[in-house]
N, C-alpha and C. Protein backbone atom coordinates (compact mmCIF):
# COMPACT_ATOMS: atom_id res chain seq x y z
N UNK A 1 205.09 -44.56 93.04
CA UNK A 1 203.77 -43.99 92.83
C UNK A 1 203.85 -42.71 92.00
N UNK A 2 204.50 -41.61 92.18
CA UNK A 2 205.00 -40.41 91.78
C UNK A 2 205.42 -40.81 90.07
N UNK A 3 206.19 -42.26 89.55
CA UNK A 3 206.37 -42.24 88.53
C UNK A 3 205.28 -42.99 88.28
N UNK A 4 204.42 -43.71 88.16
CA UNK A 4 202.86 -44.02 87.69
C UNK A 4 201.87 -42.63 87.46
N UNK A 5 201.95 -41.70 87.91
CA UNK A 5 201.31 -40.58 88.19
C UNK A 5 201.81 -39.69 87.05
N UNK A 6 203.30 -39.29 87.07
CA UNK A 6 203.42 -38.36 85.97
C UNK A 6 202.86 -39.21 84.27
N UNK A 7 203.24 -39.97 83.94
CA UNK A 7 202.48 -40.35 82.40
C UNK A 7 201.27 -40.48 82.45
N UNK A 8 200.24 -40.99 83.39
CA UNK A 8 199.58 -41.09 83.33
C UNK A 8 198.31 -39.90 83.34
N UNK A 9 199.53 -38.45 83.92
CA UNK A 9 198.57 -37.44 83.87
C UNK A 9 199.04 -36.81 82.44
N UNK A 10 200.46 -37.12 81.53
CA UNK A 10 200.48 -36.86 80.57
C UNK A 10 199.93 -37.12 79.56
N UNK A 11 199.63 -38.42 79.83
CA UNK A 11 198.39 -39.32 78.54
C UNK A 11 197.21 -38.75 78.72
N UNK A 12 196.65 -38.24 79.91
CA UNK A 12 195.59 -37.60 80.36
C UNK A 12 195.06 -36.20 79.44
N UNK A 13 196.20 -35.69 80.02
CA UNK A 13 196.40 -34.37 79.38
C UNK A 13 196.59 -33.96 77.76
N UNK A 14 197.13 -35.28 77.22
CA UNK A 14 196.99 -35.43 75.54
C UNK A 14 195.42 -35.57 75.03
N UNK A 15 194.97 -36.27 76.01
CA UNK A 15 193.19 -36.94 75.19
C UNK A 15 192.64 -35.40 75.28
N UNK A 16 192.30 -34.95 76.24
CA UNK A 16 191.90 -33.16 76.68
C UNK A 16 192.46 -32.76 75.15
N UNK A 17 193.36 -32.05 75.49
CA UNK A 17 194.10 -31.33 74.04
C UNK A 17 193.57 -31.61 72.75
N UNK A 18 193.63 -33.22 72.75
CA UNK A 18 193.39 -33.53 71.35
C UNK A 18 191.70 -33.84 70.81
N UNK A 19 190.87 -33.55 71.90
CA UNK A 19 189.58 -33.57 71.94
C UNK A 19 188.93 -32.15 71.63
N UNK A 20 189.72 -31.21 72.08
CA UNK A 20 189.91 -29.67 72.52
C UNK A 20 189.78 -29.28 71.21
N UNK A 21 191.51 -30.22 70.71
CA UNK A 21 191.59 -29.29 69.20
C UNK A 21 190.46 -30.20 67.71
N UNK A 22 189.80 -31.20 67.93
CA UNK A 22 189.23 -31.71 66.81
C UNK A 22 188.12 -30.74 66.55
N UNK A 23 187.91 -30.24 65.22
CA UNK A 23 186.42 -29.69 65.27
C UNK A 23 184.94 -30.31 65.35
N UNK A 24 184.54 -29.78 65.98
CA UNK A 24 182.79 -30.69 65.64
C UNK A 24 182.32 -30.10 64.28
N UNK A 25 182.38 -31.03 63.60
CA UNK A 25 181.40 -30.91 61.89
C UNK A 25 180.47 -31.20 62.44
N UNK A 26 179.47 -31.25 62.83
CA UNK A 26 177.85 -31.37 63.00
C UNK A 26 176.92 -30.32 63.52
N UNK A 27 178.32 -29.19 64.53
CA UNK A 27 178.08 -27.67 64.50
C UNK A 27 177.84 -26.67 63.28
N UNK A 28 177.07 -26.04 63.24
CA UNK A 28 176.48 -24.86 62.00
C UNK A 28 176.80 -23.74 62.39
N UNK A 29 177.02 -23.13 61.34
CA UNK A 29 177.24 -21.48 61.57
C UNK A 29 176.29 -20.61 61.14
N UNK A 30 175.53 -19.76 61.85
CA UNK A 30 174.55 -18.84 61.17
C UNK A 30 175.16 -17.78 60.52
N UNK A 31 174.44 -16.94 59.47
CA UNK A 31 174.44 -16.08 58.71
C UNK A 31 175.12 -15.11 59.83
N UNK A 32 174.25 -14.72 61.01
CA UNK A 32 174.46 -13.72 61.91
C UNK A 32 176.43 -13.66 62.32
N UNK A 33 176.54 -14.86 62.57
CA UNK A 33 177.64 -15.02 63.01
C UNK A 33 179.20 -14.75 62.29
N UNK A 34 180.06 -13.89 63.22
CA UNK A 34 181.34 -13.48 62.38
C UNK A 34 182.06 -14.92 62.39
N UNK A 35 182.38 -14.87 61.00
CA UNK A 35 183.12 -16.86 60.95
C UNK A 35 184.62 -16.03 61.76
N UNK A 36 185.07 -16.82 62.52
CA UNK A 36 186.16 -16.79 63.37
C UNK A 36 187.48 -17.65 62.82
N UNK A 37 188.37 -18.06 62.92
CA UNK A 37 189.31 -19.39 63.09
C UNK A 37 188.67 -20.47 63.90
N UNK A 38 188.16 -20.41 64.89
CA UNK A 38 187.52 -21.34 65.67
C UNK A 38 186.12 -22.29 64.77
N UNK A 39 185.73 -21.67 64.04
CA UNK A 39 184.22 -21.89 63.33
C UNK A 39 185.03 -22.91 62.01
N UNK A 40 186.47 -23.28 62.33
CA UNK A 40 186.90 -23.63 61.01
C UNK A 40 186.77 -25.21 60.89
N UNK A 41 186.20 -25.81 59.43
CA UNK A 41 185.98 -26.98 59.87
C UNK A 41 184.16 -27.31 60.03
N UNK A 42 183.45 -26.09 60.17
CA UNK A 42 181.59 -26.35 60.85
C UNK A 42 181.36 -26.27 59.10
N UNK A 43 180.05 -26.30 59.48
CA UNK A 43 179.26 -26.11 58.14
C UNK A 43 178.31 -24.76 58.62
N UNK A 44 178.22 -24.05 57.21
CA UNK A 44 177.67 -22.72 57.48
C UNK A 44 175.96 -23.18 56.83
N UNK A 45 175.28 -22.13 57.26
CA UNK A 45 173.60 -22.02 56.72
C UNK A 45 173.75 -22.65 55.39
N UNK A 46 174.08 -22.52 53.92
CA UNK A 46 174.07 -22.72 52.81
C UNK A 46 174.52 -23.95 52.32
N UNK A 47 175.13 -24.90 53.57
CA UNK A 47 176.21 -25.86 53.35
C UNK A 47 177.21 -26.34 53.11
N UNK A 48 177.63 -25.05 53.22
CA UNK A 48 179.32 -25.71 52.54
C UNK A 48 180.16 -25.39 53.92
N UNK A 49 181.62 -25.96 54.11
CA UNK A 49 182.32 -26.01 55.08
C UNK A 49 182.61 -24.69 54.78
N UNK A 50 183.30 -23.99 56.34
CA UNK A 50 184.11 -22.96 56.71
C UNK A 50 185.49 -23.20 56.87
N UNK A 51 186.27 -22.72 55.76
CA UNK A 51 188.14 -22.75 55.68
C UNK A 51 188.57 -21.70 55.82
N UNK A 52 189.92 -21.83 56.46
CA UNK A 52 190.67 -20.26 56.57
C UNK A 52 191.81 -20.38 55.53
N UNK A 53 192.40 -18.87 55.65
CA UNK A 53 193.48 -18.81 54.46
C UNK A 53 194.28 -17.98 55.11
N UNK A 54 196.03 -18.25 55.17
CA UNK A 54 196.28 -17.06 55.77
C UNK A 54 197.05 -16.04 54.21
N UNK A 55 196.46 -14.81 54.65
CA UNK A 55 196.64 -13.69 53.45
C UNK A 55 197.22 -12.38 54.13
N UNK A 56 198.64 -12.25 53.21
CA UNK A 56 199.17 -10.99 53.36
C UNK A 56 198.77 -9.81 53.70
N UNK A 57 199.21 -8.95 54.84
CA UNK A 57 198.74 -7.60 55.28
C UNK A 57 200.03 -6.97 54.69
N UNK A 58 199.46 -6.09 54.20
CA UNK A 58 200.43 -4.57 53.68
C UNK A 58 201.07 -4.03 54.72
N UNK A 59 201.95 -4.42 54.66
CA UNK A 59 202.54 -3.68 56.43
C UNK A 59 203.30 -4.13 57.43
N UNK A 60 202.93 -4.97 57.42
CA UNK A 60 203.21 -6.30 58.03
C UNK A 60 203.81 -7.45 57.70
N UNK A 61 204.65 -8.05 58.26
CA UNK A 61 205.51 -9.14 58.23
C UNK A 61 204.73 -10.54 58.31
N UNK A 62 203.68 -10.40 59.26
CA UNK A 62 202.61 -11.23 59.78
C UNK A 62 201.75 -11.57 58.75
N UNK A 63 201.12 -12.60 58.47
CA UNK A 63 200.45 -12.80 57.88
C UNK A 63 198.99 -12.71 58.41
N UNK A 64 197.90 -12.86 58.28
CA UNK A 64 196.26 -12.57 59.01
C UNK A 64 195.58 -13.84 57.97
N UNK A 65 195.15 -14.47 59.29
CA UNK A 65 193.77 -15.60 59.13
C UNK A 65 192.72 -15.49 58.92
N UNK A 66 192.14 -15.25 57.62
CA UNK A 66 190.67 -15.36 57.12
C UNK A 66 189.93 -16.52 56.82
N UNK A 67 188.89 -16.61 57.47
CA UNK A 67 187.92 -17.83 57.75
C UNK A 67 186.68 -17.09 56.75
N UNK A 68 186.26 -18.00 55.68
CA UNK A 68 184.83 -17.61 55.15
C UNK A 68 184.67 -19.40 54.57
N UNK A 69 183.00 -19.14 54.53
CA UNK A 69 182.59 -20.60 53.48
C UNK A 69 183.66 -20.49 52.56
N UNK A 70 183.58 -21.71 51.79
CA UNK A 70 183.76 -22.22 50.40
C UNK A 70 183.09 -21.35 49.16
N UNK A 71 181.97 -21.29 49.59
CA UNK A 71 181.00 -19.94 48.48
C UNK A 71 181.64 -19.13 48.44
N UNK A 72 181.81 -18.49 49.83
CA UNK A 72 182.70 -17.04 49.38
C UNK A 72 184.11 -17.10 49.09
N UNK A 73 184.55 -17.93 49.45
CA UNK A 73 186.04 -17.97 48.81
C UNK A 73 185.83 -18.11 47.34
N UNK A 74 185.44 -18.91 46.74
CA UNK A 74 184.88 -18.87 45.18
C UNK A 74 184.67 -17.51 44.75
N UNK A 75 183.84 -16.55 45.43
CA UNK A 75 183.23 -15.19 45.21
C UNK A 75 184.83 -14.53 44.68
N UNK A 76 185.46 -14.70 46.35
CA UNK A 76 186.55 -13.93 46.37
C UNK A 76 187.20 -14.15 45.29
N UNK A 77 187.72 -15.31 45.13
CA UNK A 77 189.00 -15.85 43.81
C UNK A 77 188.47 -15.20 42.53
N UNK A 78 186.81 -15.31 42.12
CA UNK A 78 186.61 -14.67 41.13
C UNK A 78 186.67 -13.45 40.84
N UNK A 79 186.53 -12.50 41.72
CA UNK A 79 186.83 -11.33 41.65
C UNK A 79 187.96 -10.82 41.78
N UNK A 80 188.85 -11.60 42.71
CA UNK A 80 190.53 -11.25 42.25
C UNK A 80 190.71 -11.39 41.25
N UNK A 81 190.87 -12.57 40.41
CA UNK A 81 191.01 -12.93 39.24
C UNK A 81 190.57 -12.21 38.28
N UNK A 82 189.37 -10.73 38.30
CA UNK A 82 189.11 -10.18 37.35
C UNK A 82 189.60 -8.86 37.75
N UNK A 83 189.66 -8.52 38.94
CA UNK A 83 190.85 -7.27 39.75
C UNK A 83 192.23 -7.13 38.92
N UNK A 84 192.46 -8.76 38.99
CA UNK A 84 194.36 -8.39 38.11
C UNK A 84 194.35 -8.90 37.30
N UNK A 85 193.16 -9.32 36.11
CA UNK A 85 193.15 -9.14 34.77
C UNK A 85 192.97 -8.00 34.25
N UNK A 86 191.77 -7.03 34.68
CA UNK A 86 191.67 -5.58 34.47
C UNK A 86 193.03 -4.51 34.66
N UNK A 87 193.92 -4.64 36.08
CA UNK A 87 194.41 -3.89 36.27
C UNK A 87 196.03 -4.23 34.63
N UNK A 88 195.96 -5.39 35.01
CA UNK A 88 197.18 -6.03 33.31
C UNK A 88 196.73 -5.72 32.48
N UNK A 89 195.54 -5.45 32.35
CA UNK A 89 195.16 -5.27 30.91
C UNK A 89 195.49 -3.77 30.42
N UNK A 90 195.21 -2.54 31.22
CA UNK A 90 195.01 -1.41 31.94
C UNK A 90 196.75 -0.95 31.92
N UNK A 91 197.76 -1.27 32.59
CA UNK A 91 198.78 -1.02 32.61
C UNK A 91 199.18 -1.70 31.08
N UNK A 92 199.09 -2.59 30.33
CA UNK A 92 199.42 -3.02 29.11
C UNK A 92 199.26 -2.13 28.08
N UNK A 93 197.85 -1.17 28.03
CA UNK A 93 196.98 -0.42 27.05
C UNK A 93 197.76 1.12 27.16
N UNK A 94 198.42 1.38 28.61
CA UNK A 94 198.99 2.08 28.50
C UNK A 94 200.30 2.34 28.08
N UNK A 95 200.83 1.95 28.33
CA UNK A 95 202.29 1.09 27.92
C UNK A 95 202.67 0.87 26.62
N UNK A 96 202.41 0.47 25.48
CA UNK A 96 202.26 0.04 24.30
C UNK A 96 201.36 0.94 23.15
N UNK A 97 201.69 0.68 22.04
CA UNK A 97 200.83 1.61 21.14
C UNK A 97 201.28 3.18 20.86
N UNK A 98 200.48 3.82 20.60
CA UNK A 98 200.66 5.48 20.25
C UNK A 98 200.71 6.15 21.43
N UNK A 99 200.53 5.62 22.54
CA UNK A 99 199.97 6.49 24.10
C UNK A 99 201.83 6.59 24.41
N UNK A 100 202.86 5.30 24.17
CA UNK A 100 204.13 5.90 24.62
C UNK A 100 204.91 6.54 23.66
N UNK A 101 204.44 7.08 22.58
CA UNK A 101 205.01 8.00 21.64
C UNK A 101 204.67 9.20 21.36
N UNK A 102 206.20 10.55 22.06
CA UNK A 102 205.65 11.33 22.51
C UNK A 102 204.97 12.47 21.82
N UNK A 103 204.85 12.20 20.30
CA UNK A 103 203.92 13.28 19.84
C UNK A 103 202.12 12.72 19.67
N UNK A 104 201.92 11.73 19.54
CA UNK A 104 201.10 10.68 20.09
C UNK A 104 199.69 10.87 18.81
N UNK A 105 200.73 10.61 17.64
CA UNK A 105 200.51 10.39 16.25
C UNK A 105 200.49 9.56 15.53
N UNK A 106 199.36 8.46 15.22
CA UNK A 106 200.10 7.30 14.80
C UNK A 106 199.60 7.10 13.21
């Protein structure tokens, strides 16, 4: 009896878990609401799914889990993308030309 009992509370205990961990897509996320890790997987007010990313902390060895829509990740990428084109462009302009020659005569 004792060995009928242990798998059967292990198979048990898998459906739980694996019910636990599926997300419900048919759940929404309001505006109000801080998107979490948990919220990952719903659909937000605007429609688009909520994904996380994990992104480097300065400091830290650890990495940190950011959850936003799809919109704002788009937001984000675009504005990185013009963050470290400006800043290359910026360190390039300085670097090069009459600015590293030191009577600065050209």
């Amino acid at each position: 009896m004792i060995n009928f009992l242990k798998p059967a509370t292990a198979v048990f205990a898998a459906g739980i878990l694996a019910a636990c961990a599926t997300p419900a897509t048919n759940e929404t996320v309001s505006k109000g609401d801080k998107i979490t890790a948990a919220m990952e997987g719903k659909m937000t007010d605007d429609g688009t799914v909520v994904a996380c990313r994990s992104m480097q902390v300065t400091g830290s060895r650890f990495p940190a889990k950011e959850c936003k829509s799809e919109k704002a990740w788009k937001e984000f990428d675009i504005v990185m993308a013009e963050n470290a084109k400006s800043s290359t462009d910026r360190i390039q302009r300085l670097t090069t030309g009459c600015s590293t020659q030191g009577e600065g005569t050209c």
